[in-house]
Protein backbone atom coordinates (compact mmCIF):
# COMPACT_ATOMS: atom_id res chain seq x y z
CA UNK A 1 67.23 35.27 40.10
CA UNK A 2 69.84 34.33 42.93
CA UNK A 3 67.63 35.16 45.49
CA UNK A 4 64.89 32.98 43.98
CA UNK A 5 67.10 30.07 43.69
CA UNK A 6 67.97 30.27 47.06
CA UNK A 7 64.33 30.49 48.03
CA UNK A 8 63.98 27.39 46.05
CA UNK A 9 66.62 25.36 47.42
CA UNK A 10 65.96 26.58 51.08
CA UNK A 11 62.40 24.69 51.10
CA UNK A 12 63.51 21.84 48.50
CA UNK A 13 66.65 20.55 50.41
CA UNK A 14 65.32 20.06 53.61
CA UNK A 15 62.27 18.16 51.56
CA UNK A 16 64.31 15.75 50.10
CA UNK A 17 66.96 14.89 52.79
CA UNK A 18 64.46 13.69 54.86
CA UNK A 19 63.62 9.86 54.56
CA UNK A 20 60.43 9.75 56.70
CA UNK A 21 58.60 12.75 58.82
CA UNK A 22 55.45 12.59 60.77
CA UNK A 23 52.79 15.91 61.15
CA UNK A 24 55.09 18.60 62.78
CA UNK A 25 58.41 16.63 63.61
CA UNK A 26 61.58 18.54 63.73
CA UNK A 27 61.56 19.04 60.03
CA UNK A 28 58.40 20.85 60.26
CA UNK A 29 59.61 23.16 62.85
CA UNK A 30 63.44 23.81 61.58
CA UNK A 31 61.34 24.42 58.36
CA UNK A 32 58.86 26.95 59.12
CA UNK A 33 61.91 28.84 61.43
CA UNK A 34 63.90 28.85 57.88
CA UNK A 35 61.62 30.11 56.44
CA UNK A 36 61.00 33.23 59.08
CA UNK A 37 64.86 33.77 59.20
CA UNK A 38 65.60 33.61 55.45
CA UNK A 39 62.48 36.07 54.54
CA UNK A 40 64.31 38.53 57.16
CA UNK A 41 67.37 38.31 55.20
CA UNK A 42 65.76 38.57 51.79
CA UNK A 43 64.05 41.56 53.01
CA UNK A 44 60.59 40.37 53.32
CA UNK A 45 57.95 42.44 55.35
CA UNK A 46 57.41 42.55 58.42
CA UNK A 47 54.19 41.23 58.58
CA UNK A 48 55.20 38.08 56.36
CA UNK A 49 57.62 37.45 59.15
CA UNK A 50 55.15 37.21 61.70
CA UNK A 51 53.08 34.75 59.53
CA UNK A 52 56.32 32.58 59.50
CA UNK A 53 57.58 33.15 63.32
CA UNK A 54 53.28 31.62 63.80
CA UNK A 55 53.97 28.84 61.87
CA UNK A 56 57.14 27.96 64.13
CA UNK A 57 55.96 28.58 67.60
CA UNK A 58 52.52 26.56 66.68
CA UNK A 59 54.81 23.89 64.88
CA UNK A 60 57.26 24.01 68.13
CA UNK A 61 54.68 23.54 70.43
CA UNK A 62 52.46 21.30 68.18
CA UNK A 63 55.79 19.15 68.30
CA UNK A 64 56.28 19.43 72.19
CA UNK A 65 52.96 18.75 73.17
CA UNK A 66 53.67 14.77 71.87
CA UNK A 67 56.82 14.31 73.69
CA UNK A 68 54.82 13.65 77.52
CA UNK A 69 53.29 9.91 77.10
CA UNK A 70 51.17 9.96 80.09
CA UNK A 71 48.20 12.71 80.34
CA UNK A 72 48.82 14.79 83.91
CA UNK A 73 46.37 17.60 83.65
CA UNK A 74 43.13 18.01 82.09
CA UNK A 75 43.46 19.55 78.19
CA UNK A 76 47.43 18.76 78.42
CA UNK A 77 48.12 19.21 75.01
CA UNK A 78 46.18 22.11 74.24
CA UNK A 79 47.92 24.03 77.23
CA UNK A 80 51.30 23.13 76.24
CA UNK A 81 50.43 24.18 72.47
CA UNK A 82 49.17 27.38 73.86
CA UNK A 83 52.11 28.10 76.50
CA UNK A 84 54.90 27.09 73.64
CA UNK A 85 52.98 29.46 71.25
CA UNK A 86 52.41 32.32 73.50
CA UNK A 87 55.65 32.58 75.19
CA UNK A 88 57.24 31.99 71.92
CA UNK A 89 55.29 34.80 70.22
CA UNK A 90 55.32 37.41 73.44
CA UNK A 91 58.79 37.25 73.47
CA UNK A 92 59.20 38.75 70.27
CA UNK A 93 56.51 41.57 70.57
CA UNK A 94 59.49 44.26 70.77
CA UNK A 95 60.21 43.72 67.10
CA UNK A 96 56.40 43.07 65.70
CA UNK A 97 56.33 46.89 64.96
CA UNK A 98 54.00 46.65 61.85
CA UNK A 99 51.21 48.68 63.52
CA UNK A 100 48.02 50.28 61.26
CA UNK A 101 44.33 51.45 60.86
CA UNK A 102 41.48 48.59 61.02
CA UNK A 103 38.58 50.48 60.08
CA UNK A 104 35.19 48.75 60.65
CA UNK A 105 32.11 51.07 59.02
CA UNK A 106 29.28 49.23 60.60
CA UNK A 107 30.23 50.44 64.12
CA UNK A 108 28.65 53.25 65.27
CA UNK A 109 27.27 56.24 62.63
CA UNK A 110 30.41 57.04 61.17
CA UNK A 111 32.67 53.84 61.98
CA UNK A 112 35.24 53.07 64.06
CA UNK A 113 39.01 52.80 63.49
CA UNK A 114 41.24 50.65 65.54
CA UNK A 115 44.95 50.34 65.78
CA UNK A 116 45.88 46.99 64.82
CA UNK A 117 49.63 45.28 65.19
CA UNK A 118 49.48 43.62 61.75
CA UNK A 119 52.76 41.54 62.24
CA UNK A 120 50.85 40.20 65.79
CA UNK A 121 47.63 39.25 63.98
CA UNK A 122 49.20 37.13 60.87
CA UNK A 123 51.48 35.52 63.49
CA UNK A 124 48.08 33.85 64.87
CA UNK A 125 47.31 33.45 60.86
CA UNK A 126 50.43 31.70 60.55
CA UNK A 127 49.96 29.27 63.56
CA UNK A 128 46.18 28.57 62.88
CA UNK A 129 47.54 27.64 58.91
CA UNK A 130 49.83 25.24 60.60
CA UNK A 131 47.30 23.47 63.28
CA UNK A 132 44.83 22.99 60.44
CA UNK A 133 47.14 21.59 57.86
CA UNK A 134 47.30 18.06 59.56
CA UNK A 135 43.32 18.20 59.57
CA UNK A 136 43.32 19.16 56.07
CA UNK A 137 45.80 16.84 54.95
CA UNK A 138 43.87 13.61 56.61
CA UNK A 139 40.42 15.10 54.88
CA UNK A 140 42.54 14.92 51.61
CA UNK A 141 43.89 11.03 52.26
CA UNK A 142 40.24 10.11 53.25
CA UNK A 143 39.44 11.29 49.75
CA UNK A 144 41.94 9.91 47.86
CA UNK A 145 41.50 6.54 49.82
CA UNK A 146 44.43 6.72 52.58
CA UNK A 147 46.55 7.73 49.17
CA UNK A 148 48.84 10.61 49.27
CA UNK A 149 51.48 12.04 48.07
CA UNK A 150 55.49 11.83 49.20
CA UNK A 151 55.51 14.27 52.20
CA UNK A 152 52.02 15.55 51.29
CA UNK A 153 51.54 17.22 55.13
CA UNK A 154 54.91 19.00 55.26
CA UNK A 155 53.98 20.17 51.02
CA UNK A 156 50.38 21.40 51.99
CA UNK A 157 51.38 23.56 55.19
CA UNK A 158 54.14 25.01 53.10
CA UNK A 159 51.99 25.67 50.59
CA UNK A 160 49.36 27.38 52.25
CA UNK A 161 51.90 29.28 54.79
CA UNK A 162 53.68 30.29 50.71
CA UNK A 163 50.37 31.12 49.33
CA UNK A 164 49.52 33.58 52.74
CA UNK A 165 52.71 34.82 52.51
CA UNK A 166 52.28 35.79 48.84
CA UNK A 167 49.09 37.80 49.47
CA UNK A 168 50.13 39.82 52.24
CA UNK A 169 53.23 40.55 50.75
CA UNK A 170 51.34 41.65 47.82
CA UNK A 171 48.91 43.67 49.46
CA UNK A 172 51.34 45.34 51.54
C-alpha cells in the first residue's frame, strides 16, 4: 500500500506544482526520468526500465532539439533528437541485460529464433510512445474543438508510457 502511494504521489506532485508546461518541457523530462529511477527502486523489471529510460532520452532530446532558434543543417531537429536519444540510450547498454528468444515460425521450414535484448527494444517502445503523444494529443484537441483538458499532453504520455509499462510487466 506504501509503495502504491508513493507511486501515486511521485506522478501527482510534479502534475500539480506545475502552473503551465508546453509538449516535453523540463517537466516532461524530470518526469519520465522519475519514473525510470523510482521503478528501479520499487523493484520493477528490467525491461519496464528500459521503456522509462526511452521515454527520457526521447523527451531529453525532444526538449533539446527546440532550444537552437536558427536552422544550421538540413533535418536539425531530427538529428539532434536522434544523437540525444542514441547516446543517451548506448550509454546505458552495460546494464540493459534483459536478453531472450524471439522466435519467428514463418522463416524458413522450421522457424527461426533470434536473441533479442528485450530491455533495448522497449527502450525504442518507450521513446516512440513519447514522440507520438504530442501528435496524438493535437488529433484529440482537433476533435474536441482546440478543447482539452488541464495538462492533457503530459496526462496522455503518462498514460500510455503507465499502460505499456503495465503489460510488459505483466507479461514478464
Amino acid at each position: 500500500m506504501k509503495r502504491l502511494f508513493f507511486i501515486l504521489a511521485l506522478f501527482l506532485i510534479p502534475i500539480i506544482l506545475v502552473e503551465s508546461a508546453d509538449a516535453h518541457c523540463p517537466l516532461c523530462t524530470v518526469g519520465a526520468g522519475a519514473a525510470a529511477a523510482g521503478a528501479a527502486w520499487l523493484g520493477v523489471s528490467k525491461v519496464v526500465i528500459g521503456l522509462l529510460i526511452g521515454a527520457f532520452a526521447m523527451s531529453m532530446g525532444m526538449w533539446f532539439a527546440r532550444i537552437p532558434k536558427r536552422q544550421f543543417v538540413p533535418f536539425q531537429r531530427t538529428l539532434i533528437i536522434g544523437i540525444i536519444f542514441f547516446t543517451t540510450i548506448l550509454q546505458l547498454l552495460p546494464i540493459f541485460t534483459a536478453i531472450g528468444p524471439l522466435y519467428l515460425p514463418f522463416i524458413g521450414e522450421y522457424g527461426k529464433t533470434f536473441a533479442v535484448n528485450y530491455s533495448l527494444a522497449s527502450s525504442f517502445l518507450g521513446g516512440t510512445i513519447t514522440f507520438v503523444s504530442p501528435l496524438l494529443n493535437k488529433k484529440i484537441k482537433e476533435k474536441r474543438n482546440s478543447e482539452g483538458i488541464i495538462f492533457q499532453g503530459i496526462l496522455l504520455t503518462f498514460s500510455l508510457l503507465a499502460i505499456a509499462a503495465l503489460i510488459i510487466q505483466s507479461a514478464i
